[in-house]
Structure formats: structure tokens, C-alpha cells
N, C-alpha and C. Protein backbone atom coordinates (compact mmCIF):
# COMPACT_ATOMS: atom_id res chain seq x y z
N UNK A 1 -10.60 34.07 0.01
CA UNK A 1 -10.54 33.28 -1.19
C UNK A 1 -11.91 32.63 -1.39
N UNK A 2 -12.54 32.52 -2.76
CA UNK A 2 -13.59 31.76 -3.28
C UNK A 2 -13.47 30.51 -3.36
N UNK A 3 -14.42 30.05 -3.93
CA UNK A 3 -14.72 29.25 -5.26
C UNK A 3 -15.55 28.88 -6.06
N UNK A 4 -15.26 28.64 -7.11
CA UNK A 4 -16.45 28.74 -8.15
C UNK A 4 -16.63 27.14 -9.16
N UNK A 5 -18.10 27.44 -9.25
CA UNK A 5 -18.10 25.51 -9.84
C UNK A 5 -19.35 25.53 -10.26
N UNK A 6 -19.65 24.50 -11.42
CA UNK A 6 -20.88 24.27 -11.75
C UNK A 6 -21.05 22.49 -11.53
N UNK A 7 -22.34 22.59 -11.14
CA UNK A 7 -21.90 20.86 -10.68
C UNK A 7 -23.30 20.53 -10.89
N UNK A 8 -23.91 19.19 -11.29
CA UNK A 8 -24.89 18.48 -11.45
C UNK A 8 -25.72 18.53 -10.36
N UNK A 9 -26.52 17.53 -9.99
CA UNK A 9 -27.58 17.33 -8.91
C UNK A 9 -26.47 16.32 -8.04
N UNK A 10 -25.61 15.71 -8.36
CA UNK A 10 -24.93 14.86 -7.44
C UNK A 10 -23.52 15.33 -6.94
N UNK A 11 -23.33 16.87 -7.28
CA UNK A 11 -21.97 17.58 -7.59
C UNK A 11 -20.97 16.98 -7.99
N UNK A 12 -21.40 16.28 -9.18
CA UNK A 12 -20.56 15.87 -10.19
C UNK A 12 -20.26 17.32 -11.07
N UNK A 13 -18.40 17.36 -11.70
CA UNK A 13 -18.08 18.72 -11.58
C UNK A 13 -16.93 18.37 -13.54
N UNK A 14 -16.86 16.96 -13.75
CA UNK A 14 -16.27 16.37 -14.50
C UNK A 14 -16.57 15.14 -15.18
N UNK A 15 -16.07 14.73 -16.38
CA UNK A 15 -15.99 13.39 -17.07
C UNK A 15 -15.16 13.43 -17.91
N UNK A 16 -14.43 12.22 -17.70
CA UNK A 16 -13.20 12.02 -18.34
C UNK A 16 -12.29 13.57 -18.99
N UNK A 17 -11.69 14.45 -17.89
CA UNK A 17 -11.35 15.72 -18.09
C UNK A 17 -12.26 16.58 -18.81
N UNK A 18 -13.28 16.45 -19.22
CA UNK A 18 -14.33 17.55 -19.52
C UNK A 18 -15.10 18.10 -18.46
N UNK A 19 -15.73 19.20 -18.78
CA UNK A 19 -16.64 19.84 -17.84
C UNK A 19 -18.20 19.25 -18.34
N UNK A 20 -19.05 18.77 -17.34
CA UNK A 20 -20.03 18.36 -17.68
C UNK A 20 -21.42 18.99 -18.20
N UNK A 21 -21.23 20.70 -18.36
CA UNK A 21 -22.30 21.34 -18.80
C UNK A 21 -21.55 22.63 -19.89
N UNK A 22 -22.40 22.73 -20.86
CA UNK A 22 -21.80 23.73 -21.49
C UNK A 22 -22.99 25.00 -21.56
N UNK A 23 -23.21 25.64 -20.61
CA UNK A 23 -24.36 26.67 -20.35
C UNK A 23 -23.87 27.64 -20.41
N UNK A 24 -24.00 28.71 -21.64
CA UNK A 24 -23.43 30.21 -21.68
C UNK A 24 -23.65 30.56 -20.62
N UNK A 25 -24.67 31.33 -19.96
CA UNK A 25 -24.76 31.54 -18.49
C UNK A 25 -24.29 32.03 -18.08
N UNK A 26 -23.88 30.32 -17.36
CA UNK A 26 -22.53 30.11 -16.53
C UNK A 26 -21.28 30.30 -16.66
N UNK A 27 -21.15 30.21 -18.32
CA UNK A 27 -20.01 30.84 -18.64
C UNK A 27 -19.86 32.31 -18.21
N UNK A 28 -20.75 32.90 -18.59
CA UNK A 28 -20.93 34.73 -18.47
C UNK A 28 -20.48 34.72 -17.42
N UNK A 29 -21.65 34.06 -16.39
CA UNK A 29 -21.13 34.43 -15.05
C UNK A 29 -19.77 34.41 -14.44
N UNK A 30 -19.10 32.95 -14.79
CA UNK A 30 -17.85 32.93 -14.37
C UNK A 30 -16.74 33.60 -14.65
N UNK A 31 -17.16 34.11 -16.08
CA UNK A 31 -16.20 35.20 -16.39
C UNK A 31 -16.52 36.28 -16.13
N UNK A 32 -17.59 36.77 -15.19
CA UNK A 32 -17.92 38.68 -15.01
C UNK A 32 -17.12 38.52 -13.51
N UNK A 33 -17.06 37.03 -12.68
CA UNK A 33 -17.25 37.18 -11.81
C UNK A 33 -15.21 36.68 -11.36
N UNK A 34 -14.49 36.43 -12.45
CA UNK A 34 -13.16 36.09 -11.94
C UNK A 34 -12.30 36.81 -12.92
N UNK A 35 -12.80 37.77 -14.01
CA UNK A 35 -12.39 38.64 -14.83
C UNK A 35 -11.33 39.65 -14.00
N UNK A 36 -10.16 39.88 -14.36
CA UNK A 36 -8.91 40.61 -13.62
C UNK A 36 -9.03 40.22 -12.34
N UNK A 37 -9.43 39.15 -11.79
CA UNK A 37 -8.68 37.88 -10.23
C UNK A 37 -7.49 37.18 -10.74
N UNK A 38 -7.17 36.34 -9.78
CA UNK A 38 -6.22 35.66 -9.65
C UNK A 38 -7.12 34.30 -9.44
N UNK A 39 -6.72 33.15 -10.46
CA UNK A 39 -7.49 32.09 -10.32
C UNK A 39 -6.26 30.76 -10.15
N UNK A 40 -6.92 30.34 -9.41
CA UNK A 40 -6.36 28.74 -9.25
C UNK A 40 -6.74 27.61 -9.32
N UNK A 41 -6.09 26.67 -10.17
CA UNK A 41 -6.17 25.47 -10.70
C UNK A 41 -5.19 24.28 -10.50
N UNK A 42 -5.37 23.05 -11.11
CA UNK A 42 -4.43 22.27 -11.16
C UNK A 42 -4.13 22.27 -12.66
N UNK A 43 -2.98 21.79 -12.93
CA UNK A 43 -2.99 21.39 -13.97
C UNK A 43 -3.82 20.52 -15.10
N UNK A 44 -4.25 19.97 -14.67
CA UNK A 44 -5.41 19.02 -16.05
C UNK A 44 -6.49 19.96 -16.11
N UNK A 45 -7.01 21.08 -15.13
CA UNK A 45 -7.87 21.97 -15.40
C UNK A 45 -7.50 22.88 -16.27
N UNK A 46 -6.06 23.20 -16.33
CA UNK A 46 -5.38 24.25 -17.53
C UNK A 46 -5.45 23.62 -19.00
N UNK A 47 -4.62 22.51 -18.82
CA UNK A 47 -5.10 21.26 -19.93
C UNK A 47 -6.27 21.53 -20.60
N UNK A 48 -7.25 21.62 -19.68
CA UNK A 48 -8.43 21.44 -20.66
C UNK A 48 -9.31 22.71 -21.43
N UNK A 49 -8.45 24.01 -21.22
CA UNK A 49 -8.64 24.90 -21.79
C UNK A 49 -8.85 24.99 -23.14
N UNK A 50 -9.14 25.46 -24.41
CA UNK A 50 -8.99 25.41 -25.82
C UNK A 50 -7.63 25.91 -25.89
N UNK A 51 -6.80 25.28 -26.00
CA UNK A 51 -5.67 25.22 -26.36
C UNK A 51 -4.46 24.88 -25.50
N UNK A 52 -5.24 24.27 -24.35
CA UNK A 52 -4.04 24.27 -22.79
C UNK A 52 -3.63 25.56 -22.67
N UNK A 53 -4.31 27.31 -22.96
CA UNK A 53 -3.68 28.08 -22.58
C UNK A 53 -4.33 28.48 -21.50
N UNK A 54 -3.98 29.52 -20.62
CA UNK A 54 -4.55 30.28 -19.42
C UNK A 54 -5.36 30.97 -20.37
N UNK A 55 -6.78 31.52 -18.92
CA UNK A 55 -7.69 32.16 -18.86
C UNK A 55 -6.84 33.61 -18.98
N UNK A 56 -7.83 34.23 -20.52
CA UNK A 56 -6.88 35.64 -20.44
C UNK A 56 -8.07 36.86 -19.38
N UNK A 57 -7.15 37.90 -18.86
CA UNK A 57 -7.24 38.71 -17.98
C UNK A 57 -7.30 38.22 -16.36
N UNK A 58 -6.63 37.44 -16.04
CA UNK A 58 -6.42 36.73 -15.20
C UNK A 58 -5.21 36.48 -15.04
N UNK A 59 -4.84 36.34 -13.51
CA UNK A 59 -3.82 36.02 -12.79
C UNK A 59 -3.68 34.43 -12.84
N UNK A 60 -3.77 33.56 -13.77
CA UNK A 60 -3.14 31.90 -13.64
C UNK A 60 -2.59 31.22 -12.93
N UNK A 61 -3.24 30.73 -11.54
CA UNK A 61 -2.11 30.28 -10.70
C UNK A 61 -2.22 28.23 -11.11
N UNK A 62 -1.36 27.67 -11.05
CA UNK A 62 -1.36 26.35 -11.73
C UNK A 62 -0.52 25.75 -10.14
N UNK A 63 -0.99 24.68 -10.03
CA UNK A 63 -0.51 23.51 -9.10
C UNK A 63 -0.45 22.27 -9.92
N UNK A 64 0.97 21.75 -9.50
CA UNK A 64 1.49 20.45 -9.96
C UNK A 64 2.29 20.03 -9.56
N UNK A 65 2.75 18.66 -9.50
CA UNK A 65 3.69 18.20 -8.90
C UNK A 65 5.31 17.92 -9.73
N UNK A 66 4.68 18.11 -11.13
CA UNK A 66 5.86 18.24 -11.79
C UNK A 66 6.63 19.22 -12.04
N UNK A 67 7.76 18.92 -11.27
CA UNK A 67 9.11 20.75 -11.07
C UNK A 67 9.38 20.98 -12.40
N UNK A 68 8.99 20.29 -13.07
CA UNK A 68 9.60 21.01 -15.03
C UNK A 68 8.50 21.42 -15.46
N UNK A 69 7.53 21.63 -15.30
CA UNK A 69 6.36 22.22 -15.36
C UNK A 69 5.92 23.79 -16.35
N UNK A 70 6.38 23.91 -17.31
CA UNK A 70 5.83 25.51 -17.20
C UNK A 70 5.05 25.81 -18.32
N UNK A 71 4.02 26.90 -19.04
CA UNK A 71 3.18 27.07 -19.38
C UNK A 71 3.22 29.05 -19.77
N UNK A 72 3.25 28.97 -20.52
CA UNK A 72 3.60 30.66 -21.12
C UNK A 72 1.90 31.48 -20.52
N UNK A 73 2.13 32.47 -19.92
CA UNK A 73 0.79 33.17 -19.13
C UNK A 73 0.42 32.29 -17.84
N UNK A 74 1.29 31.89 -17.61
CA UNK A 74 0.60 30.73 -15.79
C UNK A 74 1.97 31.05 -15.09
N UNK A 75 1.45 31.29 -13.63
CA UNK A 75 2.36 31.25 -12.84
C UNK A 75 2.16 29.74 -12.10
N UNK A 76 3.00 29.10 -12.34
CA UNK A 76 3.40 27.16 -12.27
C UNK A 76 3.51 27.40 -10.40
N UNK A 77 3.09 26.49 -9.68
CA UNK A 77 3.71 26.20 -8.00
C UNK A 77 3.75 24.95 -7.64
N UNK A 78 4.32 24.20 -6.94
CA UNK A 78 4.30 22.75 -7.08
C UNK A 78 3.90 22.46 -5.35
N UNK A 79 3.75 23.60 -4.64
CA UNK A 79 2.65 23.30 -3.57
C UNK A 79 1.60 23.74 -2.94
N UNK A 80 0.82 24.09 -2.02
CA UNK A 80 -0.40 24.63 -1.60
C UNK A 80 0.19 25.28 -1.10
N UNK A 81 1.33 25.50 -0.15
CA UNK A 81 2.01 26.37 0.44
C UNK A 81 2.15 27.40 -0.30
N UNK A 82 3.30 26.87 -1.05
CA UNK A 82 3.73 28.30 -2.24
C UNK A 82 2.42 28.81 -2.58
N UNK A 83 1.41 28.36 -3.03
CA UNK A 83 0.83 29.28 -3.48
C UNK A 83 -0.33 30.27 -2.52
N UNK A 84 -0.24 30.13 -1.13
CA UNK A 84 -1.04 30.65 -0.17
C UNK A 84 0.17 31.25 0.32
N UNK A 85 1.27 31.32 0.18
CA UNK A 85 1.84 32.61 0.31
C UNK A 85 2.18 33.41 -0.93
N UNK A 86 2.05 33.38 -1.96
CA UNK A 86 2.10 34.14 -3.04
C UNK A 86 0.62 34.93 -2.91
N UNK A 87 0.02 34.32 -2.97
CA UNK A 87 -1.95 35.04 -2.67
C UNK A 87 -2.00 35.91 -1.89
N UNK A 88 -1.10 36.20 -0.54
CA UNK A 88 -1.27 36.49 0.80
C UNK A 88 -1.92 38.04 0.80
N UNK A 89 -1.27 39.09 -0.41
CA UNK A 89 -1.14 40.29 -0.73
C UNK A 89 -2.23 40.68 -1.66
N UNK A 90 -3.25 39.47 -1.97
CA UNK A 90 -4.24 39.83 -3.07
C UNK A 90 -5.44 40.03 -2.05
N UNK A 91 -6.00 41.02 -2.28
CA UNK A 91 -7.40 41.12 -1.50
C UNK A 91 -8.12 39.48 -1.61
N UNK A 92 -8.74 39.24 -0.44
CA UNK A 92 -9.15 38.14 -0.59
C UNK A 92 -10.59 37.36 -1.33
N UNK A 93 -11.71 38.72 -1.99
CA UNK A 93 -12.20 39.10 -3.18
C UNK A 93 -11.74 38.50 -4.11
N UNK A 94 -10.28 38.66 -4.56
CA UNK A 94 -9.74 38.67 -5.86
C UNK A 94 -9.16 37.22 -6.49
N UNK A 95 -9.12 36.21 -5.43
CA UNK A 95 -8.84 34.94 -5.29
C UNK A 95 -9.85 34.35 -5.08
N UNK A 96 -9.79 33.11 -6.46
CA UNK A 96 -10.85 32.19 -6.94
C UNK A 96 -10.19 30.76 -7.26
N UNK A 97 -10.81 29.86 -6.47
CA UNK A 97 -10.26 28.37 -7.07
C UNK A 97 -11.19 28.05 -7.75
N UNK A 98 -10.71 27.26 -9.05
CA UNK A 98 -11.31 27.34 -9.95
C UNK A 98 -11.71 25.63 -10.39
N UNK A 99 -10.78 24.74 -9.77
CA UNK A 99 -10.81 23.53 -10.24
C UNK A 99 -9.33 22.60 -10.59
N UNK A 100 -9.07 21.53 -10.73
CA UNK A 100 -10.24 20.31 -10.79
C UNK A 100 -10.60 19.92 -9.02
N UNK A 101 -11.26 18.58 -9.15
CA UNK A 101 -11.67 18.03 -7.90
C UNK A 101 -10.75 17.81 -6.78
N UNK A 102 -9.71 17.67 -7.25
CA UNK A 102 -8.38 17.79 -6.18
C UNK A 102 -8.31 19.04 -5.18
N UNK A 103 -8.00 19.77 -6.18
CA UNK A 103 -7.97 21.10 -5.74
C UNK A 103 -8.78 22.09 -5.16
N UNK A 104 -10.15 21.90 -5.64
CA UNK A 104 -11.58 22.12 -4.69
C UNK A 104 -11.10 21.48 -3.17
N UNK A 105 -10.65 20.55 -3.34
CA UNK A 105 -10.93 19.12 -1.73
C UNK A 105 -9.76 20.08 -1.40
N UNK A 106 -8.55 20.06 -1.96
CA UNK A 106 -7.09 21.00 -0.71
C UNK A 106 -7.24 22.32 -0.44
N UNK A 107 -8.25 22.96 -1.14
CA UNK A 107 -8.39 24.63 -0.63
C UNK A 107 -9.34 24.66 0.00
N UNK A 108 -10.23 23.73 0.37
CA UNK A 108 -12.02 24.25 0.91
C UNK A 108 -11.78 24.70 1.92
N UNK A 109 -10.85 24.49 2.52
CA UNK A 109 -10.87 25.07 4.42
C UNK A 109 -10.35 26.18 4.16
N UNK A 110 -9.75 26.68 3.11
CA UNK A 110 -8.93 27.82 3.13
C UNK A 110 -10.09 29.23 2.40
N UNK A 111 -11.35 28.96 1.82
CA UNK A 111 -12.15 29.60 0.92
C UNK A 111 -12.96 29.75 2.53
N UNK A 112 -14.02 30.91 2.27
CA UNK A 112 -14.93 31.73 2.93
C UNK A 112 -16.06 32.10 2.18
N UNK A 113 -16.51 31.79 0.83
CA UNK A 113 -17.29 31.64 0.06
C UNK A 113 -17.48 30.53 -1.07
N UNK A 114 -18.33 30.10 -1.76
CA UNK A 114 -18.44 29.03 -2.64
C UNK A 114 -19.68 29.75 -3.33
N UNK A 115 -19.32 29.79 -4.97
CA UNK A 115 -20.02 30.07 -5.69
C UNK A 115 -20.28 28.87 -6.57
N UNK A 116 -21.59 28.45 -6.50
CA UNK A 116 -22.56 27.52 -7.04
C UNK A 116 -23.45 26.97 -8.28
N UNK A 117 -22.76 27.24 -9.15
CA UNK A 117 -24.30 26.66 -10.42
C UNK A 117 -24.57 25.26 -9.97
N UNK A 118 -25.63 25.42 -9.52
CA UNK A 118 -26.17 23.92 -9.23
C UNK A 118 -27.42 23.41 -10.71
N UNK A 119 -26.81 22.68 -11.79
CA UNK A 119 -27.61 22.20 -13.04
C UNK A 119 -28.37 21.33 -12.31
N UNK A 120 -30.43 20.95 -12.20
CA UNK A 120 -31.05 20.45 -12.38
C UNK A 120 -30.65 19.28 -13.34
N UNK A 121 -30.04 18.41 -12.96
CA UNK A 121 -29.30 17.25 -13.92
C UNK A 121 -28.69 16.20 -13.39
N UNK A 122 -28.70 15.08 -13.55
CA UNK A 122 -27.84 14.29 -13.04
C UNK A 122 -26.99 13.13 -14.59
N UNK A 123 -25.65 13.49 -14.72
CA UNK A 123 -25.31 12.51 -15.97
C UNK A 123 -23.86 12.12 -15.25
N UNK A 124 -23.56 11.35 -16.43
CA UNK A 124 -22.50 10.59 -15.63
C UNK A 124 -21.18 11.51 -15.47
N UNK A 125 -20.42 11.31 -14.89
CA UNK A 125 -19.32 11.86 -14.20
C UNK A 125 -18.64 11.04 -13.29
N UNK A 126 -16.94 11.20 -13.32
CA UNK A 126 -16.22 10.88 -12.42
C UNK A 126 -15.02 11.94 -11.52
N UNK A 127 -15.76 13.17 -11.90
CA UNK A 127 -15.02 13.81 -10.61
C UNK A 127 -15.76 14.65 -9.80
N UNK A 128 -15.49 15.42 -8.30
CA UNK A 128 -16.74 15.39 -8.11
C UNK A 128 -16.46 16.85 -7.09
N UNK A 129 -17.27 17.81 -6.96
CA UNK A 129 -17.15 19.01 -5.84
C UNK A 129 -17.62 17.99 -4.30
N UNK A 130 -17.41 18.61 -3.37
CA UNK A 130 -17.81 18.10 -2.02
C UNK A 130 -19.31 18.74 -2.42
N UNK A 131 -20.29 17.12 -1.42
CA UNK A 131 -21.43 18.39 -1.48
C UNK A 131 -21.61 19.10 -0.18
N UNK A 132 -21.79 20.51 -0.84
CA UNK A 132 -21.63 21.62 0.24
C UNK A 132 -23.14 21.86 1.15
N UNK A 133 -24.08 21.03 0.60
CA UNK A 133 -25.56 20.75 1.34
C UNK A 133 -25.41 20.48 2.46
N UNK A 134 -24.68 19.32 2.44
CA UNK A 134 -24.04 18.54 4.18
C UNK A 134 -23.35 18.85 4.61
N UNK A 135 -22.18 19.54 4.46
CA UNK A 135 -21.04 20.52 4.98
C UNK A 135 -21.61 20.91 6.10
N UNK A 136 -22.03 20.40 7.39
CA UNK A 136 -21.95 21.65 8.24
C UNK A 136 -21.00 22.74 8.47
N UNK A 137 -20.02 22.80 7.60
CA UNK A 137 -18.97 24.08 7.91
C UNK A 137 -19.64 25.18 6.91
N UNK A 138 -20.48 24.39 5.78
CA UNK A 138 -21.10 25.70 4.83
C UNK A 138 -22.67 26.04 5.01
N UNK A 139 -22.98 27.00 4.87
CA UNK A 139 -24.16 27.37 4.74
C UNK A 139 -24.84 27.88 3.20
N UNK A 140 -25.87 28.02 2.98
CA UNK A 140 -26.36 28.16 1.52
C UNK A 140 -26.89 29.97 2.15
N UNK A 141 -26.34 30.74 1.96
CA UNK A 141 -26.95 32.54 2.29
C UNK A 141 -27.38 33.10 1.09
N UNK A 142 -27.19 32.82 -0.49
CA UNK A 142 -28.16 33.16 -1.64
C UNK A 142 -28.63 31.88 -2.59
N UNK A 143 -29.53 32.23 -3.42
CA UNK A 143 -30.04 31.60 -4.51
C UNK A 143 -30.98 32.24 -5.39
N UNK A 144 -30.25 32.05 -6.56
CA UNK A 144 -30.97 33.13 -7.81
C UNK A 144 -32.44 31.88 -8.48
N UNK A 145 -33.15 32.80 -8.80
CA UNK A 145 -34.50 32.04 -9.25
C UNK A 145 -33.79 31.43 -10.41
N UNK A 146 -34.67 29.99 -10.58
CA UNK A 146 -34.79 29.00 -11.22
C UNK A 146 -34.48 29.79 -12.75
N UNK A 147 -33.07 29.07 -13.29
CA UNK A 147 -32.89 29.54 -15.14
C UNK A 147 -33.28 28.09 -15.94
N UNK A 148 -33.63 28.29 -17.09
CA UNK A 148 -32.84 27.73 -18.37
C UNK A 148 -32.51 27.81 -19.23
N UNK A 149 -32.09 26.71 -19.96
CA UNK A 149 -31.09 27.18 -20.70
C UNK A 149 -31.70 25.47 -21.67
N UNK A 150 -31.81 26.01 -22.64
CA UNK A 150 -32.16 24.61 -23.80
C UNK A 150 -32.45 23.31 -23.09
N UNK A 151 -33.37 23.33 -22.45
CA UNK A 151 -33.98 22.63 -21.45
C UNK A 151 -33.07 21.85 -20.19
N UNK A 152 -32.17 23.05 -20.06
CA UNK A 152 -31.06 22.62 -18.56
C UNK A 152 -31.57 23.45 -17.62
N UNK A 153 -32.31 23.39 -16.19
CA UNK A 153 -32.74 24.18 -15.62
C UNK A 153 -31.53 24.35 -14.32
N UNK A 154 -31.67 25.64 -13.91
CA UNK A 154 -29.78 25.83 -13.11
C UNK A 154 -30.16 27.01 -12.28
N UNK A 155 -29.64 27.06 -11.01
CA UNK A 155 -29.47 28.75 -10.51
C UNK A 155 -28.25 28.67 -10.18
N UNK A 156 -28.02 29.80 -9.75
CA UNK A 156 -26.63 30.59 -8.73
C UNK A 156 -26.93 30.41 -7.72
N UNK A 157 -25.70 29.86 -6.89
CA UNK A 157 -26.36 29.77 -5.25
C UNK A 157 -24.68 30.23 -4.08
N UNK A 158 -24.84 30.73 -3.67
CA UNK A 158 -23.58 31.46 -2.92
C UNK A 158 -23.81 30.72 -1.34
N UNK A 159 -22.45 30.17 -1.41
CA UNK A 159 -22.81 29.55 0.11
C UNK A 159 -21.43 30.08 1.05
N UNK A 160 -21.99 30.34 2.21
CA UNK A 160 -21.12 30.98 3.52
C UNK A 160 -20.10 29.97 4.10
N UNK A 161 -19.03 30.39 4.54
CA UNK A 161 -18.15 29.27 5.47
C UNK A 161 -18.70 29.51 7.19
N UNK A 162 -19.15 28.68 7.89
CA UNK A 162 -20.08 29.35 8.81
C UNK A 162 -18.84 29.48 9.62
């Protein structure tokens, strides 16, 4: 299992349920790179879709704590359990956590890769990725040369579970 995130200079990853960068890019990327996976979220990350719907060509996996829960194109689970045994059968390639900050923090031990837009930026935010710099459990094994983007400077950076 992955994960994938774009996060500031302070891995700030949110504000007030928004995403804090809007960089085609990164968009591209995230969609070449979880296009027909199975992605997982919490709920306020589905929420904040254009329209609260799921990501189409994608497997929708949603965590919440509310059992009345459901959402037309999402498969709903109301624990980490359930849903690491529903995953069990997906190549482990094909599984991507996707967000919010909760859910980054309850899967990290369970991911073997972390995919990175790290934005040259620091703005305000209140939710936040771990930073994976100090992680001694992660290592940084790629980084794509320096982009920008309407004066947001950003790379890709792929980090190892050591």
C-alpha cells in the first residue's frame, strides 16, 4: 500500500477542509498515478470532492465512524480493520491512501511507499502529513528536478519504508 500527498514546506496537507495547493501537475500526477487503484480516504476527504462524489475509475474506499453512512460509487467501512482485510487481495501497487490527516497518521505503518509533492511554500493550514524528513522509519530514494507552476515551485519525491 502507498500514499500520496501534496504538502507545503511544513507538511501542511489542509485548511479548513480544503486542499492547500491547486497545481495541475499534481493533479495529473495523482491521477496517472491512482487511475483504476483502489483509494482510501476518510470521509471529509470524500466531502470535499466537487460534488461529495467519488474519484471516477477508482475503487473508493471511505472510513467513518458513522454506521448509516453511505455514498453511491464508495465502498463505506467504519474500521481500519475492515478495510485491510477487504484490500488483502489487491496487489499491493494498487492501494493508495489518499487522505485526510487522520487517515495518513492510522495507515503509515501499514504503507511501504509515500508519494510526495513537496510545494516550496509555507501558508496557513490546520491539518497536517507526518513529516516524513524525520521519520527514521522513512527514507527519501527519489526526487524529480525542481517544477513550477505560476510561481509555486514543487517536485515529486518518493520515499521508502526502511
Amino acid at each position: 500500500m502507498k500514499m500520496i500527498v501534496c504538502v507545503s514546506e511544513d507538511f501542511g496537507i489542509g485548511y479548513k477542509g480544503d486542499l492547500l495547493f491547486s497545481l495541475p501537475p499534481d493533479m495529473k500526477f495523482f491521477r496517472e498515478k491512482t487511475k483504476e487503484k483502489a483509494v482510501i480516504m476518510g470521509r471529509g476527504t470524500l466531502d470535499s470532492f466537487p460534488g461529495g462524489k467519488p474519484l471516477k475509475n477508482r475503487v473508493n474506499i471511505v472510513l467513518t465512524r458513522d454506521k448509516n453512512f453511505a455514498r453511491e460509487g464508495a465502498l463505506v467501512f467504519n474500521s481500519k480493520e475492515e478495510i485491510l482485510e477487504y484490500i488483502k487481495n489487491f496487489p499491493e501497487d494498487d492501494v493508495f491512501v489518499i487522505g485526510g490527516g487522520q487517515i495518513y497518521e492510522m495507515f503509515k505503518d501499514d504503507c511501504s511507499e509515500a508519494l510526495v509533492t513537496k510545494v516550496r511554500k509555507k501558508v496557513p493550514c490546520d491539518t497536517f502529513f507526518f513529516n516524513v524528513d524525520k521519520d527514521e522509519k522513512w527514507a527519501l530514494s527519489d526526487e524529480s528536478e525542481l517544477f513550477e507552476h505560476e510561481g509555486t515551485q514543487f517536485s515529486f519525491c518518493t520515499y521508502r519504508k526502511i
